[in-house]
Protein backbone atom coordinates (compact mmCIF):
# COMPACT_ATOMS: atom_id res chain seq x y z
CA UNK A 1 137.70 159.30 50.11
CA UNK A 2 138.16 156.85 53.34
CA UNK A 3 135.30 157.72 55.04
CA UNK A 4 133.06 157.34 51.65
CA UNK A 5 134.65 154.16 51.49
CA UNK A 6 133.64 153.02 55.13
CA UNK A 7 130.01 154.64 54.88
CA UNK A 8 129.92 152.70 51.14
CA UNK A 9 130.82 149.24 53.05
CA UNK A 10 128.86 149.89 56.00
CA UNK A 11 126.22 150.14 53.81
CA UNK A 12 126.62 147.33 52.33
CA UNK A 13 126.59 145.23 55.18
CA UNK A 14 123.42 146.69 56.35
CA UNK A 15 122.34 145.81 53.06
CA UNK A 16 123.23 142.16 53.61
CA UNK A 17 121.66 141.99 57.30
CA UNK A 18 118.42 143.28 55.91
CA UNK A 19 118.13 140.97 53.01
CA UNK A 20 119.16 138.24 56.17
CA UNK A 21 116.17 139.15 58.16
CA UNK A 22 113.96 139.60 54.80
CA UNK A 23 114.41 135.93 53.71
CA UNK A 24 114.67 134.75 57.05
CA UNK A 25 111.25 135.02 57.83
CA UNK A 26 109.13 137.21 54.69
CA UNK A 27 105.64 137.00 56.00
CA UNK A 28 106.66 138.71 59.22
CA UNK A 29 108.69 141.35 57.23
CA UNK A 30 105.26 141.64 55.13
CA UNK A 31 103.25 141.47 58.20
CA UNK A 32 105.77 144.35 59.64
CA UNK A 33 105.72 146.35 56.25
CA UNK A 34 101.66 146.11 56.99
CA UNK A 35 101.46 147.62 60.59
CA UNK A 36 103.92 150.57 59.96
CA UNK A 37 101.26 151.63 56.69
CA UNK A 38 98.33 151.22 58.81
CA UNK A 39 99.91 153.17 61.52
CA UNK A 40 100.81 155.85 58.48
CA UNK A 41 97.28 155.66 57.82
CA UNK A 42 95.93 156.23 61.12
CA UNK A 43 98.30 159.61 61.25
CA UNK A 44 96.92 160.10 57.77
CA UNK A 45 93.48 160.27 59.17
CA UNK A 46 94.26 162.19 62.08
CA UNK A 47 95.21 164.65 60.05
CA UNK A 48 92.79 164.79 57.69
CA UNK A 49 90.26 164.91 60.12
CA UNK A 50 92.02 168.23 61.32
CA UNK A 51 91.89 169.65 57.62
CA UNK A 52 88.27 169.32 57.48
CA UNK A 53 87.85 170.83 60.73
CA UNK A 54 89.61 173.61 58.99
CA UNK A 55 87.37 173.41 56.18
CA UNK A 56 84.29 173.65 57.99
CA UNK A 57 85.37 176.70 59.76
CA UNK A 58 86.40 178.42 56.41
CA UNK A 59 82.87 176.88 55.45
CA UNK A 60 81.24 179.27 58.51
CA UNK A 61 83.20 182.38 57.68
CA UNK A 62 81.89 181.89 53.94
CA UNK A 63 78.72 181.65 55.12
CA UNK A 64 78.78 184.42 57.90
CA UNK A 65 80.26 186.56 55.21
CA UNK A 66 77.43 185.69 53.09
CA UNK A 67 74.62 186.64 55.33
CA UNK A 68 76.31 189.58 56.21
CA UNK A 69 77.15 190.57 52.61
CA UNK A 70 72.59 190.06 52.16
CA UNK A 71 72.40 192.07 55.11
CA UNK A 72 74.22 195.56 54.17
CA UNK A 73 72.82 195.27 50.39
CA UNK A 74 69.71 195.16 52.33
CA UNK A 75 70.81 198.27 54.56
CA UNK A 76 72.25 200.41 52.20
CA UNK A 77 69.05 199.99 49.66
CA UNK A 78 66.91 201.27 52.24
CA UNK A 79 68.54 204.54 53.48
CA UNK A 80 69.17 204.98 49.22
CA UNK A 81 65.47 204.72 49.01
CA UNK A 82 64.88 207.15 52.21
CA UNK A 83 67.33 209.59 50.80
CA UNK A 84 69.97 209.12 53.05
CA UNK A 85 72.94 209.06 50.82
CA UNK A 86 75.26 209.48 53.11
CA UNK A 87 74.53 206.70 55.51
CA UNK A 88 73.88 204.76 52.21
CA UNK A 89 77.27 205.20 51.21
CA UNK A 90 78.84 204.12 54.18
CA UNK A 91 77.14 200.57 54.23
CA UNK A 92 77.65 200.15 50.34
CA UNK A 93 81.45 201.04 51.43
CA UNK A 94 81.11 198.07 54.04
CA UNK A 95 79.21 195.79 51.34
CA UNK A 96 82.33 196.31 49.78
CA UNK A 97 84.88 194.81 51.81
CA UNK A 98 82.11 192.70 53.19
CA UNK A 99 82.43 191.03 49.20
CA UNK A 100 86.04 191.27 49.16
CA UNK A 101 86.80 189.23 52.22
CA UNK A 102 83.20 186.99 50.79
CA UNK A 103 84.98 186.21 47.78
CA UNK A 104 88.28 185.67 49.51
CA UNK A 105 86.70 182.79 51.86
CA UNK A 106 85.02 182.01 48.75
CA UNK A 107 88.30 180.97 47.21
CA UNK A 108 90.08 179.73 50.30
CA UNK A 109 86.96 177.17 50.84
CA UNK A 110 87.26 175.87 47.24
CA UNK A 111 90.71 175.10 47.81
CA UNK A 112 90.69 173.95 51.10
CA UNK A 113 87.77 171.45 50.21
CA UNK A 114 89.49 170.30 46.85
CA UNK A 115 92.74 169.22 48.96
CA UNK A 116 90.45 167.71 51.27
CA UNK A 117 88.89 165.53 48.54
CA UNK A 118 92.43 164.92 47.26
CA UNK A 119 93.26 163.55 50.19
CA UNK A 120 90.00 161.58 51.41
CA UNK A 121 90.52 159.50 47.98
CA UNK A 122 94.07 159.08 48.77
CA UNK A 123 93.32 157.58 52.13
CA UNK A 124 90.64 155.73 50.91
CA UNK A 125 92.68 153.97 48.29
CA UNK A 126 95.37 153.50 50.40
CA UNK A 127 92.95 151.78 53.20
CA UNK A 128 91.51 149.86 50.30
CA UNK A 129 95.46 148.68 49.23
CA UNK A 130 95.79 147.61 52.67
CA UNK A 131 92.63 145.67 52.90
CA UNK A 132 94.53 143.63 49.46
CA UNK A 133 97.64 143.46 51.31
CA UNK A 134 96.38 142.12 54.16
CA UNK A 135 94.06 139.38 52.23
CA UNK A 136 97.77 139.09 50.26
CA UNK A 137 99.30 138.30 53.49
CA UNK A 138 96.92 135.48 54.78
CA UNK A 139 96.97 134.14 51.30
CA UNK A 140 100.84 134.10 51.16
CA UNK A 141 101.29 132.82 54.87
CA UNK A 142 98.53 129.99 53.80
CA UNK A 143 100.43 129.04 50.00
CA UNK A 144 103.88 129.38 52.29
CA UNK A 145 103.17 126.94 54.56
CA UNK A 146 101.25 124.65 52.35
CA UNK A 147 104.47 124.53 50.13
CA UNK A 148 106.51 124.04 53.07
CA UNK A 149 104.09 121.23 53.98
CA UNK A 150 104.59 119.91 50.27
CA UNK A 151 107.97 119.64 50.40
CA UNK A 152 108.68 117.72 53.45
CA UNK A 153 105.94 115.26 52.33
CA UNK A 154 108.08 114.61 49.06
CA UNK A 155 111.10 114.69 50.64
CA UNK A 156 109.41 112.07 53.41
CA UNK A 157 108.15 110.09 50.36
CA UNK A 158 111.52 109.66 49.14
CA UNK A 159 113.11 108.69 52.03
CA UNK A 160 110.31 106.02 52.93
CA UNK A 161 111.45 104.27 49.66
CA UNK A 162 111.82 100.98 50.53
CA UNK A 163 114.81 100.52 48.02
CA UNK A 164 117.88 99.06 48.69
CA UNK A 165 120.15 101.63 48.28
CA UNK A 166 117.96 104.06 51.18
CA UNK A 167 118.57 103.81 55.12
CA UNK A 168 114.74 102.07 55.05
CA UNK A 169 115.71 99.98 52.67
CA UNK A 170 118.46 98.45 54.39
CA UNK A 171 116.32 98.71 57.75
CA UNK A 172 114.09 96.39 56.15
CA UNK A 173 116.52 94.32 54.76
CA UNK A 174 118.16 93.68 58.94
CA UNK A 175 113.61 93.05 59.59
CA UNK A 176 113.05 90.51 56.97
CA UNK A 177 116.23 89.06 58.01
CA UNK A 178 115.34 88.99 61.52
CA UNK A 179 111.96 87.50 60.37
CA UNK A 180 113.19 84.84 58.52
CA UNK A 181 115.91 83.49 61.29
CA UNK A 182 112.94 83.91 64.05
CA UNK A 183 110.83 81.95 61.72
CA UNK A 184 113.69 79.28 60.68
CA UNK A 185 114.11 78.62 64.89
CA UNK A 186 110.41 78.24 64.89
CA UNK A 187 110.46 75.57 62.30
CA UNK A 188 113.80 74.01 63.50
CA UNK A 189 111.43 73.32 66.98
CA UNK A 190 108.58 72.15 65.26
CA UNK A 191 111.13 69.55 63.54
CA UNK A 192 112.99 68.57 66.46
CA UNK A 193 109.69 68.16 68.38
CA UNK A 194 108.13 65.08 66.48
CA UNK A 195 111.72 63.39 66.79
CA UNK A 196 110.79 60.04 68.88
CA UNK A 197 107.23 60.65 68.73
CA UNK A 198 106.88 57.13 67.17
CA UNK A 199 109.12 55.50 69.81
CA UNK A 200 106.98 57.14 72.47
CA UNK A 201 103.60 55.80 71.08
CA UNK A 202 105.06 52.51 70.86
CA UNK A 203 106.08 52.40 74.38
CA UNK A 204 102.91 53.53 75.45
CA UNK A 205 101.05 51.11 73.28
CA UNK A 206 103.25 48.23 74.60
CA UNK A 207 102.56 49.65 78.31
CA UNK A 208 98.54 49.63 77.71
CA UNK A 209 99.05 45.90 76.24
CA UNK A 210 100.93 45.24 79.24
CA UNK A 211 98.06 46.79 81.84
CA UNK A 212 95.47 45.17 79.71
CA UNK A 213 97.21 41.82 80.56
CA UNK A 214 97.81 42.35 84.30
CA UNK A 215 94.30 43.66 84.50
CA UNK A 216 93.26 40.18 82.84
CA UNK A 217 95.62 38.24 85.26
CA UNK A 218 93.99 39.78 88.22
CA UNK A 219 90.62 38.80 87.16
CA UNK A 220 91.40 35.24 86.65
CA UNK A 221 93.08 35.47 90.17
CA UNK A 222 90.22 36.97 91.57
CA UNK A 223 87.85 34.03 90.00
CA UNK A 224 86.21 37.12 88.37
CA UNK A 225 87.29 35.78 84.61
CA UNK A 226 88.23 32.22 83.58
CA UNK A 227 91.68 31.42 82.45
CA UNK A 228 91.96 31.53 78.76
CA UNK A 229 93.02 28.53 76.55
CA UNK A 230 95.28 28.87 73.58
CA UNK A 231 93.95 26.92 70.43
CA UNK A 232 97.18 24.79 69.48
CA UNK A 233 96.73 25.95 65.87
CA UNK A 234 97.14 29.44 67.24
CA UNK A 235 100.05 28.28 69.18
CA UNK A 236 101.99 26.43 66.30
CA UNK A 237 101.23 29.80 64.75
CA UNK A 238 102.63 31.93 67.47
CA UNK A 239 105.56 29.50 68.03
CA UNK A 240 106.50 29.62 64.11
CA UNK A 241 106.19 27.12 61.51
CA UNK A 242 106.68 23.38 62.32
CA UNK A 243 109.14 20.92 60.56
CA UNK A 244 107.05 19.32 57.98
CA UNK A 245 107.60 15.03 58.60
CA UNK A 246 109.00 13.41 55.24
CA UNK A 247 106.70 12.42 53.04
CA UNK A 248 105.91 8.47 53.05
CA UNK A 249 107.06 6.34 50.18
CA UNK A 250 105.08 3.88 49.01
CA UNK A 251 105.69 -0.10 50.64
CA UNK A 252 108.22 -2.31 47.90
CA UNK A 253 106.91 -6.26 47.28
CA UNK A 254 109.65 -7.78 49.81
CA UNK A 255 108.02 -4.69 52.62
CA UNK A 256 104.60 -6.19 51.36
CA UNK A 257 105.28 -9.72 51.74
């Protein structure tokens, strides 16, 4: 009762390893399942090749019994038909077992060649079953893998969506961030770098007035350029506005006389 007990769960752990190993890896157990038939086969073969070589031999005694059967008809006709009964009767008495053993070769052939024939279509559907299984095997390995294949791209399609919620979502989140702060320093620097760009042109402007006048200076110096005279319009106009002189009333009669 123990030990059926033991066997019973040792057995079922065997069980459980097996189904391990034929989940673990199926087209290899398939693959394995494949060999070990072919190797059947192969034994199959060898052995039916050693049944026919039986056959044929009962297949030469058949015939051998045949010809000899032919030949004692033949002898024991002739010494009938010299009158030698005597001698005839001791061939027809060999013709006799001569047909018995015939007739058991006979027999023995038939049913040696029909178990032959049994056979030959056994192994012949069984090679053609492992042709199928083989073609199943490619095909399986082929659909496994493609599956396989199938899946990760879904499951890599779902984790490249870009929403919020997924790791690349919030990835690019932290990017565009990134982008945008890079791209806010880039503008803050562009801003900040026309700051006292018109105080700059002015100085240089009032700089070039200023060389244009030395330059001008120099040539009058160097008698190359006459000194230039300011029209006193222009001057009251650079100097400002004038104070206008009162207006002049007209003379009385005690002015006039």
């Amino acid at each position: 009762m123990i030990f059926g007990k033991f066997f019973g769960a040792m057995r079922a752990q065997m069980n459980k390893l097996a189904n391990f190993f034929w989940e673990a890896d199926p087209i290899a157990q398939m693959q394995y399942e494949y060999d070990m038939a072919v190797e059947q086969l192969k034994e199959g073969r060898v052995g039916l090749e050693q049944y026919r070589g039986l056959v044929e031999r009962v297949g030469r005694q058949v015939k051998d019994g045949e010809a000899n059967t032919a030949k004692l008809t033949a002898q024991a006709k002739a010494y009938l038909k010299s009158g030698d009964r005597e001698t005839a009767a001791s061939f027809a008495l060999r013709l006799t077992k001569a047909k018995a053993t015939l007739a058991e070769n006979q027999a023995q052939l038939a049913m040696h060649e029909g178990a032959y024939q049994n056979n030959l279509k056994k192994i012949q559907f069984a090679n053609k079953k492992l042709v199928d299984v083989k073609d199943k095997i490619s095909k399986y390995d082929a659909d496994l893998k493609m599956s396989s294949a199938e899946a990760e791209v879904a499951k890599l399609t779902q984790s490249f969506n870009m929403d919020v919620t997924t790791d690349f979502g919030q990835l690019e989140s932290i990017i565009q961030g990134k982008i945008d702060a890079n791209r806010g320093k880039a503008r803050v620097a562009s801003d900040l770098s026309a700051e006292g760009i018109d105080h700059i042109a002015a100085e240089e402007k009032m700089e070039q007035s200023m060389a244009d006048d030395a330059l001008k200076d120099l040539e009058v110096e160097l008698g190359m350029r006459a000194p230039e005279t300011t029209p006193v319009a222009q001057a009251n106009k650079d100097l400002g506005p004038a104070e206008e002189a009162p207006a002049k009333q007209p003379a009385t009669e005690t002015e006039k006389a």
